[in-house]
C-alpha atoms as a PDB file:
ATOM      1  CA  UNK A   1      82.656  56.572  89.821  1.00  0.00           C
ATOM      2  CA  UNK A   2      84.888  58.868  91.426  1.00  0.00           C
ATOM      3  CA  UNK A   3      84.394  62.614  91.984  1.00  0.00           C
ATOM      4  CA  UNK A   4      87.148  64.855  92.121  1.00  0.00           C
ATOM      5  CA  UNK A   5      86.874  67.843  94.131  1.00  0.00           C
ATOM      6  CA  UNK A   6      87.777  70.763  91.712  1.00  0.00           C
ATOM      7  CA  UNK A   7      88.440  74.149  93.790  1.00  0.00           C
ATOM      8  CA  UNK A   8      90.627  77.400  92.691  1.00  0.00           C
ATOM      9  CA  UNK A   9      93.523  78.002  94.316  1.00  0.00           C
ATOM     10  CA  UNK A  10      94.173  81.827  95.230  1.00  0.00           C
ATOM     11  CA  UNK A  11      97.469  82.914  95.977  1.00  0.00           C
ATOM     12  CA  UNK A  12      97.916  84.958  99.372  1.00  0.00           C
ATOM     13  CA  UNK A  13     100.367  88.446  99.261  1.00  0.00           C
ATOM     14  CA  UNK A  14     103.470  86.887 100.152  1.00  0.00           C
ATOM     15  CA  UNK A  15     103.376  83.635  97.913  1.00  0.00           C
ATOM     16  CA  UNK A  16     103.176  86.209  94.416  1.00  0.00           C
ATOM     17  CA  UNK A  17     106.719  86.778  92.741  1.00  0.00           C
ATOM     18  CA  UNK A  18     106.693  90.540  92.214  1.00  0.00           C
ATOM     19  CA  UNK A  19     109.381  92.359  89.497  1.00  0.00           C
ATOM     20  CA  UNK A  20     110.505  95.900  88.747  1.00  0.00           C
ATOM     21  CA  UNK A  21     109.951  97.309  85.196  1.00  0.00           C
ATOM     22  CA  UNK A  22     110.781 100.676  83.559  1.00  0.00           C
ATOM     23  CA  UNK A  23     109.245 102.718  81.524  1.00  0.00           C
ATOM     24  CA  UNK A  24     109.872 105.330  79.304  1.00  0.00           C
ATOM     25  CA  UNK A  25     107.241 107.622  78.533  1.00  0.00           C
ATOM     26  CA  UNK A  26     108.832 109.483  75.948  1.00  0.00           C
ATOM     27  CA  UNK A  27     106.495 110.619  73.173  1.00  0.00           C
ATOM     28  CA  UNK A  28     104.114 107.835  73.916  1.00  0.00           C
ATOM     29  CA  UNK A  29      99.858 109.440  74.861  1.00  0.00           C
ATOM     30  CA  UNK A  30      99.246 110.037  78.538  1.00  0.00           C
ATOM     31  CA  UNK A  31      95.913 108.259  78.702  1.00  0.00           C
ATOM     32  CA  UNK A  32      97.543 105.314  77.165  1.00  0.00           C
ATOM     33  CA  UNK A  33     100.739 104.771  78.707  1.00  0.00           C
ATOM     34  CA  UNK A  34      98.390 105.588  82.247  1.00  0.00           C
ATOM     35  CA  UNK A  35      96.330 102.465  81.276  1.00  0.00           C
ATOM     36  CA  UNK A  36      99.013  99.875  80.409  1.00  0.00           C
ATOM     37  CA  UNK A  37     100.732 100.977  83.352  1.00  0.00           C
ATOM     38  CA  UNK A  38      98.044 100.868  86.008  1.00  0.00           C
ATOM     39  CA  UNK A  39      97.416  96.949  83.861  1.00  0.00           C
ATOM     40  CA  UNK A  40     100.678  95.988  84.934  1.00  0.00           C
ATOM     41  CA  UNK A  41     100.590  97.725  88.674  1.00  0.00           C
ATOM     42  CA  UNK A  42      97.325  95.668  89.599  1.00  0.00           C
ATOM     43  CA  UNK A  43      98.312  92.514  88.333  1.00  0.00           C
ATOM     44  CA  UNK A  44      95.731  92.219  85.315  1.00  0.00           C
ATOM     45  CA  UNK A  45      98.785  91.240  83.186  1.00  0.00           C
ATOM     46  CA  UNK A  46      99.739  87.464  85.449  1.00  0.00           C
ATOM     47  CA  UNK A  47      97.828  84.474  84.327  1.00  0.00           C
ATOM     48  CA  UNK A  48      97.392  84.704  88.261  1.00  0.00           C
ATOM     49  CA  UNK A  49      95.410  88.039  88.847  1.00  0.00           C
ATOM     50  CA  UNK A  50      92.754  87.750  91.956  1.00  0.00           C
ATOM     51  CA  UNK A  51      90.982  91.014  92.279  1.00  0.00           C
ATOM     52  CA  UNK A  52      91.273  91.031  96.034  1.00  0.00           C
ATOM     53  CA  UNK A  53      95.102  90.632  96.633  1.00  0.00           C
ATOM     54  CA  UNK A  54      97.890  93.530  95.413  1.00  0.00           C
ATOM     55  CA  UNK A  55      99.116  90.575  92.382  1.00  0.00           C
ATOM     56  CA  UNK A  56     100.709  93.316  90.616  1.00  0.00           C
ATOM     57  CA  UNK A  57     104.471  95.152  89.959  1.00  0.00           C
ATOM     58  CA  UNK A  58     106.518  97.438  90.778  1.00  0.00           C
ATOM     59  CA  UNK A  59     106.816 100.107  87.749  1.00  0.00           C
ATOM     60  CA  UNK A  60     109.445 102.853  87.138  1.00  0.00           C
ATOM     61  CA  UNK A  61     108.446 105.939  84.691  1.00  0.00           C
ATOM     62  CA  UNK A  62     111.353 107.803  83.410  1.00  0.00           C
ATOM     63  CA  UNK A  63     111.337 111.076  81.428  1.00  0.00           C
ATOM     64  CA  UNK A  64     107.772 112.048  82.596  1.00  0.00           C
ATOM     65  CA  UNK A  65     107.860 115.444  81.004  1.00  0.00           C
ATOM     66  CA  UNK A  66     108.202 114.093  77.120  1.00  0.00           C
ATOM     67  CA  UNK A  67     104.580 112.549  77.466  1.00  0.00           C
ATOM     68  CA  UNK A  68     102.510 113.677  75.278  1.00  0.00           C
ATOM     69  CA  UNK A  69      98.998 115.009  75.104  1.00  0.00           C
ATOM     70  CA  UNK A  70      96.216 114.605  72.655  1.00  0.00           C
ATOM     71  CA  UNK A  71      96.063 116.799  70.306  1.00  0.00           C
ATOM     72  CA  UNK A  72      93.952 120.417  72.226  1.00  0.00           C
ATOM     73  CA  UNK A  73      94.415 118.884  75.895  1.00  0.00           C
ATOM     74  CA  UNK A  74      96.869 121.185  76.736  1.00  0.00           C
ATOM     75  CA  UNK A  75      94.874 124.638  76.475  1.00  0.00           C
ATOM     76  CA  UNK A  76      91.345 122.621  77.277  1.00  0.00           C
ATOM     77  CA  UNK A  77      92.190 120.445  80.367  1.00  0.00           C
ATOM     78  CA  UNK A  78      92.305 121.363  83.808  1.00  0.00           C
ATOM     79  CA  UNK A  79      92.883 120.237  87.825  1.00  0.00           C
ATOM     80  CA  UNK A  80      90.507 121.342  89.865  1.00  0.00           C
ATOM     81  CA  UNK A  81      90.812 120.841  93.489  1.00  0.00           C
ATOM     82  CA  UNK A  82      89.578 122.658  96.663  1.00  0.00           C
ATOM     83  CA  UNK A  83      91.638 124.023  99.455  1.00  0.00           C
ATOM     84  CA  UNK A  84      88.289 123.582 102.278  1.00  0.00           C
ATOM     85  CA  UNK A  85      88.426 127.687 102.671  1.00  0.00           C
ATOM     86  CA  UNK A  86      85.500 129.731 101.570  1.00  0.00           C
ATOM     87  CA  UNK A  87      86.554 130.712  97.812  1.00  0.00           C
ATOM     88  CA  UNK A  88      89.510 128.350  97.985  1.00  0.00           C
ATOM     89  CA  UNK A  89      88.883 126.689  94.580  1.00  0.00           C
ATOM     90  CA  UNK A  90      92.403 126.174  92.634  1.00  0.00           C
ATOM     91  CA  UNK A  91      91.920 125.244  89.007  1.00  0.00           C
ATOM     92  CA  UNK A  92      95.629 124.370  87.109  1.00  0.00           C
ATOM     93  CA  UNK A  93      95.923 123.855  83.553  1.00  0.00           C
ATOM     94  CA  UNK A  94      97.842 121.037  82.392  1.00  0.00           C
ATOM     95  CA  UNK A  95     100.251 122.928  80.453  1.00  0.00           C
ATOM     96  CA  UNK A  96     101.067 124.429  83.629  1.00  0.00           C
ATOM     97  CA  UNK A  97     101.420 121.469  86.030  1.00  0.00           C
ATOM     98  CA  UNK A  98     103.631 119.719  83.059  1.00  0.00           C
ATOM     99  CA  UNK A  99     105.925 122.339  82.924  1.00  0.00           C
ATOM    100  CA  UNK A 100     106.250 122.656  86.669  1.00  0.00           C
ATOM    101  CA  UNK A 101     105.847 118.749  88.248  1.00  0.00           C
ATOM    102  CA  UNK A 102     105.546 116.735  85.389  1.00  0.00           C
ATOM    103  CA  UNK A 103     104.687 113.628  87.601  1.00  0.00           C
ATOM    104  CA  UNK A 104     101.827 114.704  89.088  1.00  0.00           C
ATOM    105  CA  UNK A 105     100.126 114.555  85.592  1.00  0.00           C
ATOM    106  CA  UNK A 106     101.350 111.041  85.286  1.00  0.00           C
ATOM    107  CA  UNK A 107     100.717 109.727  88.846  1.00  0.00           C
ATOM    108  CA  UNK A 108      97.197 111.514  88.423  1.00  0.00           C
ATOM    109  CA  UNK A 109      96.327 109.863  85.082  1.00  0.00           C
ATOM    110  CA  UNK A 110      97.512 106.013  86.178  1.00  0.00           C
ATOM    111  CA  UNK A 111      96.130 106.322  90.155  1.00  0.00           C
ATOM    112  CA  UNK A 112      93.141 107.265  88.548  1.00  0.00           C
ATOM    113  CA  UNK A 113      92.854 104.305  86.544  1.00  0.00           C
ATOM    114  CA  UNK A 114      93.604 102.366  89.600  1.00  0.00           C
ATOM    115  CA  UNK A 115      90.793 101.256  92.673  1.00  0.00           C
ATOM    116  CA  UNK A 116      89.799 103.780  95.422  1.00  0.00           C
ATOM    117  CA  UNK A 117      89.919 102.069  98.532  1.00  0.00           C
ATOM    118  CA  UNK A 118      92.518 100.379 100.475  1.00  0.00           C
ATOM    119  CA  UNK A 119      94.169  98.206  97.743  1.00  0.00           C
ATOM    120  CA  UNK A 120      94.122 100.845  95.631  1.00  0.00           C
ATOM    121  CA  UNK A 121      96.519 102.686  97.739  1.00  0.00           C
ATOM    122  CA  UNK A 122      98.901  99.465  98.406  1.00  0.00           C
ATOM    123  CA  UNK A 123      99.019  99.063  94.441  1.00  0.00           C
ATOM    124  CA  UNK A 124      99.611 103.351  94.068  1.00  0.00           C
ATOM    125  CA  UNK A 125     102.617 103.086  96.350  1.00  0.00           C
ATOM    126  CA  UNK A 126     104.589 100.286  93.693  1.00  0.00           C
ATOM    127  CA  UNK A 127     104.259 103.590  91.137  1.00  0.00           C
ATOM    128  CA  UNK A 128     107.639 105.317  90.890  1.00  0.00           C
ATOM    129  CA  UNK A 129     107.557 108.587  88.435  1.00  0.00           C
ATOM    130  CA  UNK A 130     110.606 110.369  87.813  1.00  0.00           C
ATOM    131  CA  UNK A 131     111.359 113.574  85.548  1.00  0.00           C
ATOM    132  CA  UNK A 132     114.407 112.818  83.374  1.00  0.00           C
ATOM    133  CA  UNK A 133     116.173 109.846  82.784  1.00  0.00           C
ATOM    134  CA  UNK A 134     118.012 109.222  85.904  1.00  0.00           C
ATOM    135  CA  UNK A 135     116.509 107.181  88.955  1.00  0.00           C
ATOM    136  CA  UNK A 136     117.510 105.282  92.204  1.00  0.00           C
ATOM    137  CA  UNK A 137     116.175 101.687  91.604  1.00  0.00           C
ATOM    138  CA  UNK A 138     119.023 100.306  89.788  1.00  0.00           C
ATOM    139  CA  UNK A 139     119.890  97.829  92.468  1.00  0.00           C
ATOM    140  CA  UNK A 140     115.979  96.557  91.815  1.00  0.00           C
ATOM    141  CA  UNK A 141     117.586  95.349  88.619  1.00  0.00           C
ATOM    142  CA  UNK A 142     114.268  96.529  86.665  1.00  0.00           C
ATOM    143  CA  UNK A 143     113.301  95.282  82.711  1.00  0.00           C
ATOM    144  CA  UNK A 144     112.452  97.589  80.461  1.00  0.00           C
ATOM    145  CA  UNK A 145     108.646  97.282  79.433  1.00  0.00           C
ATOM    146  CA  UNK A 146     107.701  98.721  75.826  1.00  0.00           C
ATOM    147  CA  UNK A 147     104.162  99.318  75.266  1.00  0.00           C
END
């Protein structure tokens, strides 16, 4: 009788083939699109996903001001954040912030979606937004990814 050692095998940073994909967010739901995109930008989409290593892809959204919002999201919900000053609270309503940066509605929606520690930030900095249809990873040579 022979015993075979069985052990997992977890693939280290530099040994995990990484690609570029675009994505167009026109007229597709923000909370969606956020989720399938943070999916592919950990890694949760490879047969070899380890929670502890950055496993995950580079991803390209184009045309981040034709996302669209559910249905009274864009009188009801707002940004809040706090400059540190006495009285310094700054709320923004979405219709606002879309109009002005689309991308920080995106890039908030998908890095929130995504962990909040260390790896979290190496996996936010493979997220590329960019308002219209133009951007400067062509020589990436990036796939188009429909969800």
């Amino acid at each position: 009788m022979s015993l075979v050692k069985k052990t997992t095998y977890f693939l280290k940073n530099e040994e995990i083939p990484r690609k570029w994909y675009v994505v167009d967010a026109t007229n597709q739901t923000l909370g969606r699109l956020a989720s399938n995109v943070a999916k592919v930008l950990r890694g949760k989409h490879k047969s070899v996903f380890t929670p502890n290593v950055d496993s995950g892809d580079y991803v390209v959204v184009i045309n981040a001001e034709k996302v669209k919002l559910a249905s009274k999201r864009l009188s009801y919900k707002t940004y809040f954040r706090y400059t540190g000053y006495p009285g310094g609270a700054r709320i923004d309503k979405v219709s606002d912030v879309l109009k002005e940066k689309p991308e920080k509605v995106l890039e908030h929606a998908i890095k929130g979606m995504i962990p909040h520690n260390k790896l979290g930030k190496q996996v936010g900095m493979k997220l590329k937004i960019y308002k219209g249809e133009n951007h400067p990873h062509i020589a990436q040579q990036p796939e188009s990814l429909q969800f």
